[in-house]
N, C-alpha and C. Protein backbone atom coordinates (compact mmCIF):
# COMPACT_ATOMS: atom_id res chain seq x y z
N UNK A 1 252.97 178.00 27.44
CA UNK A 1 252.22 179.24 27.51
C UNK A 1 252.01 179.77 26.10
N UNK A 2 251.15 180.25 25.93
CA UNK A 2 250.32 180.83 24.81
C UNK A 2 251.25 182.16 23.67
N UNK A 3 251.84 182.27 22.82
CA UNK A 3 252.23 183.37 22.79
C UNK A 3 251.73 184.37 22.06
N UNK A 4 250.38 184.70 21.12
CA UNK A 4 249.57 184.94 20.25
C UNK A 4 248.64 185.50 21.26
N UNK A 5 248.67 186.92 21.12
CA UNK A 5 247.89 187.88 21.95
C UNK A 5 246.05 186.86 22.05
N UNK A 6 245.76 186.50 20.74
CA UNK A 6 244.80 185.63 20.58
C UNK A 6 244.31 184.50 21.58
N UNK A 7 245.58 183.80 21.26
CA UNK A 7 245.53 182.57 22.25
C UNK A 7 245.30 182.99 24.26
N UNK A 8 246.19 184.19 24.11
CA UNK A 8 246.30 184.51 25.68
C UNK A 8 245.13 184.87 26.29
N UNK A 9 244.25 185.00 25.50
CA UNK A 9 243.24 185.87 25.32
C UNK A 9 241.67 184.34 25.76
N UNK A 10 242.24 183.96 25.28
CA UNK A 10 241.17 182.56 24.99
C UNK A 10 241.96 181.86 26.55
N UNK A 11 243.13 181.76 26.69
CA UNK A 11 243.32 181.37 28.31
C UNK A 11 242.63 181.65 29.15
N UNK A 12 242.45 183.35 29.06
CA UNK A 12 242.07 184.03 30.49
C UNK A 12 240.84 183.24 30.30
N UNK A 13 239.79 183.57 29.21
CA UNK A 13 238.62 183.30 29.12
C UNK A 13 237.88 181.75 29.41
N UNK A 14 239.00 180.70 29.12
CA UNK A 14 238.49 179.48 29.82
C UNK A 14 239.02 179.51 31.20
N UNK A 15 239.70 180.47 31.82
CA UNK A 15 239.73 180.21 32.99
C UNK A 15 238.68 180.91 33.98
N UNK A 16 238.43 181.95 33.36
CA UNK A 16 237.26 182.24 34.09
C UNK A 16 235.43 181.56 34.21
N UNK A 17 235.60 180.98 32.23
CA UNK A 17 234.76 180.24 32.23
C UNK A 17 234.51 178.83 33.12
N UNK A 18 235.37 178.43 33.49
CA UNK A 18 235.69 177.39 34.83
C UNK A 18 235.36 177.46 36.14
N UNK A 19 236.30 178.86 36.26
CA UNK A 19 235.36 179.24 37.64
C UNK A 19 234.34 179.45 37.70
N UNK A 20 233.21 179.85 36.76
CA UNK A 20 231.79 180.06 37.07
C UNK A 20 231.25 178.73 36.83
N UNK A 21 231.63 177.60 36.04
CA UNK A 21 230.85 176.36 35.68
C UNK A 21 230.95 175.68 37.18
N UNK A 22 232.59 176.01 38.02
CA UNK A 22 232.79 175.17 39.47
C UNK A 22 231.84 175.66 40.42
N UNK A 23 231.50 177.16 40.25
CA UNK A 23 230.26 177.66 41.12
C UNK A 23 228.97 176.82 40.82
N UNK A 24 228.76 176.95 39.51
CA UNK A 24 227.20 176.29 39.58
C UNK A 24 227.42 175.04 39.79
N UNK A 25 228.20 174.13 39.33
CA UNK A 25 228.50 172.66 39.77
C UNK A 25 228.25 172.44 41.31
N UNK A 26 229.04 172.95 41.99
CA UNK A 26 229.16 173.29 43.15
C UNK A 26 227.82 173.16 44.11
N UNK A 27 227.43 174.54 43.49
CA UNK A 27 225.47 174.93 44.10
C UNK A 27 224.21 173.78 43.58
N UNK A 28 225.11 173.38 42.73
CA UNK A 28 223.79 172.47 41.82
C UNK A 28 223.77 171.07 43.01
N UNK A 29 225.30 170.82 42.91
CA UNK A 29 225.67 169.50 43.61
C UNK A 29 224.80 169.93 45.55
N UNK A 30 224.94 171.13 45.77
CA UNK A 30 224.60 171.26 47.19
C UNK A 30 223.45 170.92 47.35
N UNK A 31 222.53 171.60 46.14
CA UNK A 31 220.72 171.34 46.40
C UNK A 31 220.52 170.33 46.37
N UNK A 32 221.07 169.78 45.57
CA UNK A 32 220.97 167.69 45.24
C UNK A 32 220.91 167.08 46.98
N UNK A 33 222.13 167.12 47.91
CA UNK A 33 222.35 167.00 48.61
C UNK A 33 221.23 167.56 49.41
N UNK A 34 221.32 168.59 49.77
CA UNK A 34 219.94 168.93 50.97
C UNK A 34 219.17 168.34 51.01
N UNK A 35 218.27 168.04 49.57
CA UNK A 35 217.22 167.32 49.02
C UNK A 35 217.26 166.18 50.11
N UNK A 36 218.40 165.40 49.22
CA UNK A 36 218.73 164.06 49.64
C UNK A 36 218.23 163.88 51.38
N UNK A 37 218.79 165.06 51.54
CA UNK A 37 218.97 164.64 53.25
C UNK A 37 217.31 164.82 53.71
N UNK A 38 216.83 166.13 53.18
CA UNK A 38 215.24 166.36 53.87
C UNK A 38 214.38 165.50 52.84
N UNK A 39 214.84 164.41 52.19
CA UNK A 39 213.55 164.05 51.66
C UNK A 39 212.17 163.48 52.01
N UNK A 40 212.51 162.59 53.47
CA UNK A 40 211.83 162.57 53.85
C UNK A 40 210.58 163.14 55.24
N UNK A 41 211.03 164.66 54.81
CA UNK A 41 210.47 165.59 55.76
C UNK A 41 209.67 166.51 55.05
N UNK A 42 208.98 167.61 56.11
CA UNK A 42 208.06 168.89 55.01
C UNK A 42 208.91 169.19 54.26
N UNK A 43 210.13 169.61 54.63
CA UNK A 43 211.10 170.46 54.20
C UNK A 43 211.58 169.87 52.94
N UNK A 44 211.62 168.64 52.50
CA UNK A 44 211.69 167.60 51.43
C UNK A 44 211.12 168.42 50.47
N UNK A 45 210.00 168.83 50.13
CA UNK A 45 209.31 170.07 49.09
C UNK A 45 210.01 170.89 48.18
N UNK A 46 210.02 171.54 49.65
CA UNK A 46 210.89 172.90 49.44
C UNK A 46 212.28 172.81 48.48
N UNK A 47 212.80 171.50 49.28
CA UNK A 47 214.84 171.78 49.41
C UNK A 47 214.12 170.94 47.65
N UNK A 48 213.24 170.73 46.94
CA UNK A 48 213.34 169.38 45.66
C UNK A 48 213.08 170.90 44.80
N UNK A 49 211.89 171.67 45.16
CA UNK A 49 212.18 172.76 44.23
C UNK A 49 213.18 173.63 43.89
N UNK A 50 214.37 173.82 45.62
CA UNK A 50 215.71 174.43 45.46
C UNK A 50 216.79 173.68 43.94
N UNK A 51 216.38 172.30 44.59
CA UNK A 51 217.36 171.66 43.28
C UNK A 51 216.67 171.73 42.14
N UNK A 52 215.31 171.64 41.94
CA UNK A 52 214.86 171.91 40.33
C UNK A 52 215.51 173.48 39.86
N UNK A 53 215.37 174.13 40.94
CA UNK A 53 215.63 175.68 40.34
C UNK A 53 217.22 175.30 39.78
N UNK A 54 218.09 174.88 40.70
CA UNK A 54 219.53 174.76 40.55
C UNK A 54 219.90 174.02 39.06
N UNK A 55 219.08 172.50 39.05
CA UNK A 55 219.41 172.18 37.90
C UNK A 55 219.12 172.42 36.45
N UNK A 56 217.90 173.35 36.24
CA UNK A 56 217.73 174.54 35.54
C UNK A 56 218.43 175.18 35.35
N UNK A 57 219.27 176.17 36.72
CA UNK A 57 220.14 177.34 36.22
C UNK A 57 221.26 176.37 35.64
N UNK A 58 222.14 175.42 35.80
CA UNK A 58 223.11 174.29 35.50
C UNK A 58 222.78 174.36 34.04
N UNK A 59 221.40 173.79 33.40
CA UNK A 59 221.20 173.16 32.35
C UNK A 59 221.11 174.61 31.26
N UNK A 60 220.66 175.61 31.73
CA UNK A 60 220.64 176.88 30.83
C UNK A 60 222.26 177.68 30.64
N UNK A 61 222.96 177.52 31.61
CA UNK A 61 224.27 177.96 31.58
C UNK A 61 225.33 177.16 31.03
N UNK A 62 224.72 176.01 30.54
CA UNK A 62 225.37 174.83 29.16
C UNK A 62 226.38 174.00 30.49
N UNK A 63 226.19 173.92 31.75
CA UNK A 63 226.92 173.22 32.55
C UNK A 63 226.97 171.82 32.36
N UNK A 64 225.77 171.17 32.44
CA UNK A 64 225.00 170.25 32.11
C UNK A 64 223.94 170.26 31.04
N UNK A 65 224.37 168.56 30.23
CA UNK A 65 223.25 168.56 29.00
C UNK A 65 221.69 169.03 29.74
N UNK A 66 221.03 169.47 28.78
CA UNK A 66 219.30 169.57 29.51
C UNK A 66 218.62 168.32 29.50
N UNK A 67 219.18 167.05 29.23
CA UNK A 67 218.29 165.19 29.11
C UNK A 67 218.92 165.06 30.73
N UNK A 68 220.47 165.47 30.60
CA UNK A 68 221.16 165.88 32.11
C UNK A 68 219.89 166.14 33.38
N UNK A 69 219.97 167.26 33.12
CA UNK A 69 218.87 168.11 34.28
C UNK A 69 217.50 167.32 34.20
N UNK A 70 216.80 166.79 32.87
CA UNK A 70 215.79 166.45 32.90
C UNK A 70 215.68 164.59 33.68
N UNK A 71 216.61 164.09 33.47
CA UNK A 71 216.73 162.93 34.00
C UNK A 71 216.69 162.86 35.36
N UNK A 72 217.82 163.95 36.26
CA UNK A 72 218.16 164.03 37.58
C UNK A 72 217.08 164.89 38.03
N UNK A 73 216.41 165.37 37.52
CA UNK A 73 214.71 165.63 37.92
C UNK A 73 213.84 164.73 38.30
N UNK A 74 213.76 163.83 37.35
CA UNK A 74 212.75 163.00 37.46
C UNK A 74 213.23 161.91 38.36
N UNK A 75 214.52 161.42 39.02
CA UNK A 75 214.91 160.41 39.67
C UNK A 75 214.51 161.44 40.88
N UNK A 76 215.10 162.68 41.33
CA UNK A 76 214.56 163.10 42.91
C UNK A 76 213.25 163.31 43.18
N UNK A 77 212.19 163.67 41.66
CA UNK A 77 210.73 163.26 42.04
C UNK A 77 210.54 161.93 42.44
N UNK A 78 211.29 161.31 42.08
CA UNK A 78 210.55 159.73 42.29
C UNK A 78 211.24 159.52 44.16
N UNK A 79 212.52 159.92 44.22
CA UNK A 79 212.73 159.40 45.51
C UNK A 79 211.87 160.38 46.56
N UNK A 80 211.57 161.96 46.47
CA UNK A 80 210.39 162.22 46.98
C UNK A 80 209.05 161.45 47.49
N UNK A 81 208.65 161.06 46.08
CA UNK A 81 207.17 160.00 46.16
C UNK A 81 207.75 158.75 47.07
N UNK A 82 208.75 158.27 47.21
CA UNK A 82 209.29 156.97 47.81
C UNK A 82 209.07 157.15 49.02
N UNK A 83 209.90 158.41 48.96
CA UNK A 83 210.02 159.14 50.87
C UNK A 83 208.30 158.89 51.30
N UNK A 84 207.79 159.73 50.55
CA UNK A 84 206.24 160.11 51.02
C UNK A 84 205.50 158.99 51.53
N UNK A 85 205.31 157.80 50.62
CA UNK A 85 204.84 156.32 50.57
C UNK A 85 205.39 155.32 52.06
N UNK A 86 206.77 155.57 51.99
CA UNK A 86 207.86 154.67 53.27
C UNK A 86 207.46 154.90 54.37
C-alpha cells in the first residue's frame, strides 16, 4: 500500500479510471455483439451504426487505439456487405 498522500492519491484515481474504461469496454464489446447477431437482418443497419457510435466513444476516451476503432470498423462494414450479398 501506498504511503505518500501522492501515491494514495494516484491509487484512487486508477481505480476509478478502470472502472469507467470496464464500462466502455463492456458497451463497446456489447454493440460488436448485437451487430454480429443482426447482421444479417434490417436491424443489421441500425445495431452497425450502434457499434460505430460505441467504437468512437471507446477510441475518443483513449480506451482503444483510433487504427483500433478504425480497423474494427471496417471489418463489420465488410461482414455487413457479406450478410447483404449471402
Amino acid at each position: 500500500m501506498a504511503n505518500i498522500k501522492s501515491a494514495k492519491k494516484r491509487v484512487l484515481i486508477a481505480v476509478k479510471r478502470t472502472e469507467r474504461n470496464k464500462m466502455v469496454k463492456s458497451s463497446l464489446r456489447t454493440a460488436v455483439r448485437k451487430f454480429t447477431e443482426t447482421a444479417g437482418t434490417e436491424a443489421g443497419v441500425t445495431s452497425l451504426s450502434a457499434a460505430f457510435k460505441a467504437l468512437d466513444i471507446a477510441a475518443t476516451k483513449g480506451v482503444i487505439h483510433k487504427n483500433t476503432a478504425a480497423r474494427k470498423k471496417a471489418r463489420l462494414a465488410k461482414k455487413l456487405v457479406a450478410a447483404a450479398n449471402a
